[in-house]
N, C-alpha and C. Protein backbone atom coordinates (compact mmCIF):
# COMPACT_ATOMS: atom_id res chain seq x y z
N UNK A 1 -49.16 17.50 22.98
CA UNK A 1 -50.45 17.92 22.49
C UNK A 1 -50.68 19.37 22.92
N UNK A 2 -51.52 19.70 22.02
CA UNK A 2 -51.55 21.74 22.33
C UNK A 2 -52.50 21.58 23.41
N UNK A 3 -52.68 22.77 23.89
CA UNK A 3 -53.74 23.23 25.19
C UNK A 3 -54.80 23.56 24.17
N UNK A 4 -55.67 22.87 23.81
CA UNK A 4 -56.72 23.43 23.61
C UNK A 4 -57.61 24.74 24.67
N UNK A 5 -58.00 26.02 24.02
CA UNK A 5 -58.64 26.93 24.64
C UNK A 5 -59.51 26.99 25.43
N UNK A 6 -60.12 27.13 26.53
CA UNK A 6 -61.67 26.64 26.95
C UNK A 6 -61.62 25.43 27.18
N UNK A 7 -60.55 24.40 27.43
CA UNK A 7 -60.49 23.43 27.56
C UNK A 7 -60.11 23.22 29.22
N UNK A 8 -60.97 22.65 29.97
CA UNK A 8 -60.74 22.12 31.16
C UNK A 8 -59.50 20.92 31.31
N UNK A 9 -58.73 20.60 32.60
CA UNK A 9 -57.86 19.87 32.60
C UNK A 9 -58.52 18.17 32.35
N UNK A 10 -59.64 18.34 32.71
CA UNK A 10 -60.91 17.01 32.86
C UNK A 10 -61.05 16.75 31.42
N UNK A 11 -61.64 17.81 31.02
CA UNK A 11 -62.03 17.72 29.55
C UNK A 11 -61.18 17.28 28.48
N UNK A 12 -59.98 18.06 28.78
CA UNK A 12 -58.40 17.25 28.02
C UNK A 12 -58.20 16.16 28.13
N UNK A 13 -58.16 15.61 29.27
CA UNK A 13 -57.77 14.27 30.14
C UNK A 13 -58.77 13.02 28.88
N UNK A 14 -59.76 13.52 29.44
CA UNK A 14 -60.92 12.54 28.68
C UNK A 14 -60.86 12.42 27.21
N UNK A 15 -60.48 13.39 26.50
CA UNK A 15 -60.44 13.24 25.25
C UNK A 15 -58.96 12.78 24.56
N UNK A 16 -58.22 12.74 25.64
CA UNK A 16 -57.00 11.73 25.06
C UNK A 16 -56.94 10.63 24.75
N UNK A 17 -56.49 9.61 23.52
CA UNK A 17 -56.64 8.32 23.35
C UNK A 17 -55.62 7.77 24.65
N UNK A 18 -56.10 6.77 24.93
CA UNK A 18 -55.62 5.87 26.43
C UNK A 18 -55.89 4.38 26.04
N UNK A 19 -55.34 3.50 26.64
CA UNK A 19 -55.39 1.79 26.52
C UNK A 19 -56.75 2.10 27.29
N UNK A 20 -57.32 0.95 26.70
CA UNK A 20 -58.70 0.52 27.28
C UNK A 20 -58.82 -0.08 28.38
N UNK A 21 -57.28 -0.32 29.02
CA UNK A 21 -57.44 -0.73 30.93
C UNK A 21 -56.71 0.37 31.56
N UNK A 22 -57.15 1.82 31.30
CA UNK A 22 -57.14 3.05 31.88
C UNK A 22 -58.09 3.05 33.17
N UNK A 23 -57.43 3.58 34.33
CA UNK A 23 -58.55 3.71 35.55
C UNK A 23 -58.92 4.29 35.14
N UNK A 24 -60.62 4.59 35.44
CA UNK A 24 -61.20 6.14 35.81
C UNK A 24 -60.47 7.29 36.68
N UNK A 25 -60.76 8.33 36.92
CA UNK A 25 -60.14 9.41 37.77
C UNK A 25 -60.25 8.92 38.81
N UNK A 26 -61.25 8.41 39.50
CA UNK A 26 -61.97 8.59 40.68
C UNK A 26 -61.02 7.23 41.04
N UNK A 27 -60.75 6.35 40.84
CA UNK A 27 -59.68 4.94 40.68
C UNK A 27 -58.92 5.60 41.34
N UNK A 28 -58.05 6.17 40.06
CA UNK A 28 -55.98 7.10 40.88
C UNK A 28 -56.54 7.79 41.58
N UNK A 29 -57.83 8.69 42.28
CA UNK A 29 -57.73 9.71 42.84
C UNK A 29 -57.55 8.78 44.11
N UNK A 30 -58.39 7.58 44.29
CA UNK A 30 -58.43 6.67 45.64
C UNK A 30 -57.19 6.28 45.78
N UNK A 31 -56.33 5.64 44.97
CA UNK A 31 -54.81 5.03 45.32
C UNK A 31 -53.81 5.81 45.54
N UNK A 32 -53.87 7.05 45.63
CA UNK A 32 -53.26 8.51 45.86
C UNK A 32 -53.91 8.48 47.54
N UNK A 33 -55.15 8.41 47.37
CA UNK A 33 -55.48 8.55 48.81
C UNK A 33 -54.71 7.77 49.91
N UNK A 34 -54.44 6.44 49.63
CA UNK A 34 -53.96 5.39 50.43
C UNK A 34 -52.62 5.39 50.60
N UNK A 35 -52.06 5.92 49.14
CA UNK A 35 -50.55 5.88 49.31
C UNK A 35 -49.48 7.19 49.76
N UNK A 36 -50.89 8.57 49.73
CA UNK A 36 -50.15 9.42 50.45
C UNK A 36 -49.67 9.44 52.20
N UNK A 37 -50.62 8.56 52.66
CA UNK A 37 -50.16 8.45 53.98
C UNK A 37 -48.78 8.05 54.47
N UNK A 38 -48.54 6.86 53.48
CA UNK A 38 -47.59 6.08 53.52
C UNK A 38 -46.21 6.58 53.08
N UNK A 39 -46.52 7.45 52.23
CA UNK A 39 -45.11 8.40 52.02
C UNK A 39 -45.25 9.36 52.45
N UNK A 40 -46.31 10.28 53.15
CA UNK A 40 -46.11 11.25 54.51
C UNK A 40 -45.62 10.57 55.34
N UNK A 41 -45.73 9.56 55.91
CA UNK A 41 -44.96 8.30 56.97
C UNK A 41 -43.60 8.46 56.99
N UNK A 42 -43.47 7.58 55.86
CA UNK A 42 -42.05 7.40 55.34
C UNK A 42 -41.02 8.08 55.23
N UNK A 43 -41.16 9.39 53.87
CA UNK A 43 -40.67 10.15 53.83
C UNK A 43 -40.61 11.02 55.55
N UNK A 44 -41.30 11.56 55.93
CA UNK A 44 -40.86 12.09 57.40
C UNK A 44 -40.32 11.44 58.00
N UNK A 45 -40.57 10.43 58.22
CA UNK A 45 -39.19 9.45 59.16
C UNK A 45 -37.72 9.66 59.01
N UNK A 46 -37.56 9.62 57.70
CA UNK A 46 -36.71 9.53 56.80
C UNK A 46 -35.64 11.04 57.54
N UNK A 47 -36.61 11.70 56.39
CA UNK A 47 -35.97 13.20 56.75
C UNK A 47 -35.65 14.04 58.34
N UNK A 48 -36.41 13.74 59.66
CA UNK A 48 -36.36 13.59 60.66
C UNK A 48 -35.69 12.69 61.02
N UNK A 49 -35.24 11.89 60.93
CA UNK A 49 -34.20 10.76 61.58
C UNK A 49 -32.75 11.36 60.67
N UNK A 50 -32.75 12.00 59.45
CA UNK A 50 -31.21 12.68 58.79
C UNK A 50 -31.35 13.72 59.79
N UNK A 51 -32.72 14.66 59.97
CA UNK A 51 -32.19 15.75 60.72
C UNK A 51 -31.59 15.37 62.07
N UNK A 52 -31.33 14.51 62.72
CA UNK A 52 -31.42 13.81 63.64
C UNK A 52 -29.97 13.22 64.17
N UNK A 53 -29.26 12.89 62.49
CA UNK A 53 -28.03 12.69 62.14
C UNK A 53 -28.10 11.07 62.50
N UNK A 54 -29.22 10.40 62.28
CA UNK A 54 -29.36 8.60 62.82
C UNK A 54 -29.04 8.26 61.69
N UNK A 55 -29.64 8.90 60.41
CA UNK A 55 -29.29 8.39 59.15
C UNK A 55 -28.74 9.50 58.26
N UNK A 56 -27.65 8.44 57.44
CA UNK A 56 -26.99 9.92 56.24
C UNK A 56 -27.84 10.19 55.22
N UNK A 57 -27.52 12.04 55.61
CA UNK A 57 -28.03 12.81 53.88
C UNK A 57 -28.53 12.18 52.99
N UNK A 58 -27.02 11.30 52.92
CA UNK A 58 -26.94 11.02 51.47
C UNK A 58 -28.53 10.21 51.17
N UNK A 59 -28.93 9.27 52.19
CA UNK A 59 -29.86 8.53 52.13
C UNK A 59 -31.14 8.99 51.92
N UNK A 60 -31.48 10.57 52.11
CA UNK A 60 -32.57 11.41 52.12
C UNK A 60 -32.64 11.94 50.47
N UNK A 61 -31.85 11.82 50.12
CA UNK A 61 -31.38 12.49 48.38
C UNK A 61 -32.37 12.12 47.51
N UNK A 62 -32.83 10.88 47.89
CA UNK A 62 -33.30 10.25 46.57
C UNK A 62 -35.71 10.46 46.96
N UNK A 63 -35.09 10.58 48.10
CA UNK A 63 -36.31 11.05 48.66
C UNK A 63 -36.92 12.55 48.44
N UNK A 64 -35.99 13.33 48.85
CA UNK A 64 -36.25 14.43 48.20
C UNK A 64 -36.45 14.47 46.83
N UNK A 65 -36.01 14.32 45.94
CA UNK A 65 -35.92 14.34 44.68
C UNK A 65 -37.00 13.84 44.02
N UNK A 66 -37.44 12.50 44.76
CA UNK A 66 -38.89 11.70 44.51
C UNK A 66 -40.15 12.90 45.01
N UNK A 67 -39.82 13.04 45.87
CA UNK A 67 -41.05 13.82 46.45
C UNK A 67 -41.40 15.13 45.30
N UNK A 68 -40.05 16.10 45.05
CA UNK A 68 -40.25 17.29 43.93
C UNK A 68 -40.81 16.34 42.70
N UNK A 69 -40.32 15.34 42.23
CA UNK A 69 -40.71 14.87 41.27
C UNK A 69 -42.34 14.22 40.81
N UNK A 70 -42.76 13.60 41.96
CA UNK A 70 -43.90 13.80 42.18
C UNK A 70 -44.98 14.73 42.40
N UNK A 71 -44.72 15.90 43.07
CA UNK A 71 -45.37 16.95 43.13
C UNK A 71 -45.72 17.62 41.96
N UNK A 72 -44.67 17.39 40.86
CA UNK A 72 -44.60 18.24 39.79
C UNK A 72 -45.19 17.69 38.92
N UNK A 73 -45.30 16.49 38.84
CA UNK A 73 -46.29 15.59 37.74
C UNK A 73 -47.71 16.26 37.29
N UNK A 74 -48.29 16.63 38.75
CA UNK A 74 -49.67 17.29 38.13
C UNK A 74 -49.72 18.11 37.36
N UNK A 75 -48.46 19.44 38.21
CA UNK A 75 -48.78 20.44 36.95
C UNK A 75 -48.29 20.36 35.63
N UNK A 76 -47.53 19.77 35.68
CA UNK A 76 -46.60 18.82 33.84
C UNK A 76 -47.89 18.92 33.13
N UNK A 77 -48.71 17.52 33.82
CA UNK A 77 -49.63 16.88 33.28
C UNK A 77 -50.82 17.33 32.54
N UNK A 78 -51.21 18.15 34.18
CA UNK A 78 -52.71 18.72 33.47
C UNK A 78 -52.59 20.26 33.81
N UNK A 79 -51.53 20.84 33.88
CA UNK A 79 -51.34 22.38 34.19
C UNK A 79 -50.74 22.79 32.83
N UNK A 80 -49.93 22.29 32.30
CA UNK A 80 -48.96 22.72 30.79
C UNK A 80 -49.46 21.60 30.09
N UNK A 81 -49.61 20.52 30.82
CA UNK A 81 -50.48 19.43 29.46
C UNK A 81 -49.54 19.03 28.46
N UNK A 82 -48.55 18.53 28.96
CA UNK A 82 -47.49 18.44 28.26
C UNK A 82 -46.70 17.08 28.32
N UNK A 83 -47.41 16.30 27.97
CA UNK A 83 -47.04 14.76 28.15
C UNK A 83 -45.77 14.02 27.59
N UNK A 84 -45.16 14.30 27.22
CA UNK A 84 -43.53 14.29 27.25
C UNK A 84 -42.69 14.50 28.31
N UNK A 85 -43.18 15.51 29.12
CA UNK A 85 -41.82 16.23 29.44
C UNK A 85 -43.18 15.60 31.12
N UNK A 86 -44.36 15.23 31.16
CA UNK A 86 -44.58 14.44 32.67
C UNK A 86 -44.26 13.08 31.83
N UNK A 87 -44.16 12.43 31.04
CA UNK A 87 -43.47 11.03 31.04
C UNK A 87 -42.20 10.93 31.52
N UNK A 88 -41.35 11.73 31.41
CA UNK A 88 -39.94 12.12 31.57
C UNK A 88 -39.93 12.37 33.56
N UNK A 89 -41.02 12.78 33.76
CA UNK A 89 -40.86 13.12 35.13
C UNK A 89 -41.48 11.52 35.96
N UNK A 90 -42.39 10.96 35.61
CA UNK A 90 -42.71 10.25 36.17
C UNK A 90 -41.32 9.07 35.94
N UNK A 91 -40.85 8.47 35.03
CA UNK A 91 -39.76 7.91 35.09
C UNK A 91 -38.44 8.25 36.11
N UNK A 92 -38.73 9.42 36.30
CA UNK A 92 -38.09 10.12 37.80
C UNK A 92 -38.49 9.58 38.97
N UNK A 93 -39.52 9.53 39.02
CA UNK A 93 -40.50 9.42 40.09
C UNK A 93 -39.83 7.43 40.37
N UNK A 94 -40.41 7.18 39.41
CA UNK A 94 -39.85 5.24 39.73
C UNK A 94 -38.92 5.50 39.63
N UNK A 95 -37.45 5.94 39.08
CA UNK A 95 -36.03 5.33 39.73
C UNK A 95 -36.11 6.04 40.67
N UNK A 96 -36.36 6.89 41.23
CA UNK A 96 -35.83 7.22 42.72
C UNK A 96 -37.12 6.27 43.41
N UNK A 97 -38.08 5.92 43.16
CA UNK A 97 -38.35 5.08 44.73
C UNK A 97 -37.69 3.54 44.36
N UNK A 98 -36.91 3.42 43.35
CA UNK A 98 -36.00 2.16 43.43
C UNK A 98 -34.76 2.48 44.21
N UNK A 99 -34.18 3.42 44.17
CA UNK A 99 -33.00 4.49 44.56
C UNK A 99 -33.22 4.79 45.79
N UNK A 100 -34.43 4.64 46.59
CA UNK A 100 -34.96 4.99 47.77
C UNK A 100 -34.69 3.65 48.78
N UNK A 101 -35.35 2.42 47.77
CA UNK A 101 -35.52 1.48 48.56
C UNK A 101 -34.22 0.98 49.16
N UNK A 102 -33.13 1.32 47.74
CA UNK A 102 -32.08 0.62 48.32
C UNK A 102 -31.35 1.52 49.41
N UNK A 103 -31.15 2.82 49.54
CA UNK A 103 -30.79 3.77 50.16
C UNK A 103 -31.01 3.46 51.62
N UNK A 104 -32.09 3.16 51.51
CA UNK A 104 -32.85 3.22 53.05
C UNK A 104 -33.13 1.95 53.80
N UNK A 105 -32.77 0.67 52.66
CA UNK A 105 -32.41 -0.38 53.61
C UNK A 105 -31.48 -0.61 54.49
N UNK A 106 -30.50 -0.58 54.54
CA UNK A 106 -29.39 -0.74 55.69
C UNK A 106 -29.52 -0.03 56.75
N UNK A 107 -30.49 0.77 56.71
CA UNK A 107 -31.08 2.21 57.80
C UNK A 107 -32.45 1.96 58.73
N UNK A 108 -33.47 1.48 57.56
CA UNK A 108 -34.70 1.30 57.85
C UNK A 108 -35.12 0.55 56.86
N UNK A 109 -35.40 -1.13 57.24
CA UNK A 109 -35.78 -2.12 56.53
C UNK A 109 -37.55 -1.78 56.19
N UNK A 110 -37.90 -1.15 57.11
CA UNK A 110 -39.57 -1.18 57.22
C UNK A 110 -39.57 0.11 56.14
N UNK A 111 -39.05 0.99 56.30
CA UNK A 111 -38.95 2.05 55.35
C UNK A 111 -39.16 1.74 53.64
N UNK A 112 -38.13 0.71 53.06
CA UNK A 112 -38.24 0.30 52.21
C UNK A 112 -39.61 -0.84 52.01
N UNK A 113 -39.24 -1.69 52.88
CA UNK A 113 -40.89 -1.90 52.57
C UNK A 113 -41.96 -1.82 52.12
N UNK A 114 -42.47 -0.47 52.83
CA UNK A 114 -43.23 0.02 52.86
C UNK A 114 -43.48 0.89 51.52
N UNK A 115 -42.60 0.94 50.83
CA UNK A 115 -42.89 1.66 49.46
C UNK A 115 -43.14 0.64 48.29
N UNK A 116 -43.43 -0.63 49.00
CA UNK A 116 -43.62 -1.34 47.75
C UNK A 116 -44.98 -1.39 47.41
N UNK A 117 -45.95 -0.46 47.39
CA UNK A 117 -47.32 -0.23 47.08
C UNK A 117 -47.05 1.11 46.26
N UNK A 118 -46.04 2.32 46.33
CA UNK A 118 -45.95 2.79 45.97
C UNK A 118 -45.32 2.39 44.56
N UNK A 119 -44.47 1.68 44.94
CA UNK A 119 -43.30 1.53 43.39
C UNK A 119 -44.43 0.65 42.40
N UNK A 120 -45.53 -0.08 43.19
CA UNK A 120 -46.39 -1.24 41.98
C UNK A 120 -47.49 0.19 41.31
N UNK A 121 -47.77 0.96 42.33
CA UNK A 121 -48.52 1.95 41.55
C UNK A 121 -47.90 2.94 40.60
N UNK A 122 -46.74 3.30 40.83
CA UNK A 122 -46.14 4.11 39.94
C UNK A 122 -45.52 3.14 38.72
N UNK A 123 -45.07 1.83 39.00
CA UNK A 123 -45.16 1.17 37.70
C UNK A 123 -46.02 1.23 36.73
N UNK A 124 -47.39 0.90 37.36
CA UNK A 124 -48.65 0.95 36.65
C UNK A 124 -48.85 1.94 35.74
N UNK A 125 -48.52 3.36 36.56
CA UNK A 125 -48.74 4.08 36.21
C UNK A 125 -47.64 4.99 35.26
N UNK A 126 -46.83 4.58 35.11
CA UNK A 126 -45.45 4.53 34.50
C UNK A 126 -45.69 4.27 32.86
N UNK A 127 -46.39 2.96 32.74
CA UNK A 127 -46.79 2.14 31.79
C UNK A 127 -48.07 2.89 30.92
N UNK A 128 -48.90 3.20 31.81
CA UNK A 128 -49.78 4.23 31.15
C UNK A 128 -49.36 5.18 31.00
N UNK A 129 -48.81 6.30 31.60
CA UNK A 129 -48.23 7.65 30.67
C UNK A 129 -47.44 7.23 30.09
N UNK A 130 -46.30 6.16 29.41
CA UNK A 130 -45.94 5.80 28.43
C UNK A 130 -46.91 5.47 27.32
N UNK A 131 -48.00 4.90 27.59
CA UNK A 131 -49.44 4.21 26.59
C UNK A 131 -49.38 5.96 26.00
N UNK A 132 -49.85 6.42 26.59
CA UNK A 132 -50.99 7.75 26.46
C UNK A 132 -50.12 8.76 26.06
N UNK A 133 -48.80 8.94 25.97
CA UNK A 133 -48.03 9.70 25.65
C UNK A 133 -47.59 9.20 24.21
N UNK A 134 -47.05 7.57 23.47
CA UNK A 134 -47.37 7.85 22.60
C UNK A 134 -48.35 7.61 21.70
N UNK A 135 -49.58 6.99 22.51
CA UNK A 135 -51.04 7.22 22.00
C UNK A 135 -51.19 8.46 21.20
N UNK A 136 -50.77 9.89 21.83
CA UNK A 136 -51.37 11.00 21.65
C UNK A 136 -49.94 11.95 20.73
N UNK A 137 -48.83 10.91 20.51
CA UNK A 137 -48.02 11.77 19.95
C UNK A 137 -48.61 12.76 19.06
């Protein structure tokens, strides 16, 4: 969809067709709240225990990659507004915290765990920028 001119990222947001069991903002803004702790947690463990050499690289890979991939969703989303190419990223986003879980079990059972609030929200949310992406083809 084009950037409309004078158009706020809010204002875009809202005027996109969406399934009718769309959170409000204020919804994802709260489950973002809860689940960033948990992958500031995580993820640092993670990466501090490779720097550490307790656990391999290799096992940090998919973490890193999740983390850029996530970060970048917003501006995809509502910075270029370009819902293709954040559907494409968020599908990033869920195989690597599947790619994560398994990575990091044989290392840190609690680690994986612990992302299973993450992986049910990014499903969710997986499912809706699929809705809304080709809602708005």
């Amino acid at each position: 969809m084009a950037r409309p001119s004078g158009m706020d990222w809010m204002q875009w947001y809202r005027q996109l067709a969406k399934p009718a069991w769309t959170p409000e903002p204020a919804t994802i803004s709260l489950i973002w709240q809860i689940l960033y702790p948990i992958i500031i947690a995580t993820f640092g463990y993670v990466f501090v225990q490779c720097a550490r050499r307790k656990i391999p690289r290799r096992v940090a890979v998919p973490f890193a990659i999740n983390l850029v991939a996530n970060l970048a969703f917003t501006p995809i989303q509502f910075g270029m507004r370009n819902l293709p190419l954040a559907t494409a990223d968020i599908l990033v986003v869920l195989a690597t915290i599947v790619w994560m879980m398994i990575a990091v079990w044989p290392h840190a059972r609690w680690v994986a765990v612990a992302q299973l609030p993450y992986l049910t929200w990014v499903s969710i949310a997986t499912v809706l920028q699929l809705s809304i992406t080709a809602m708005n083809w």
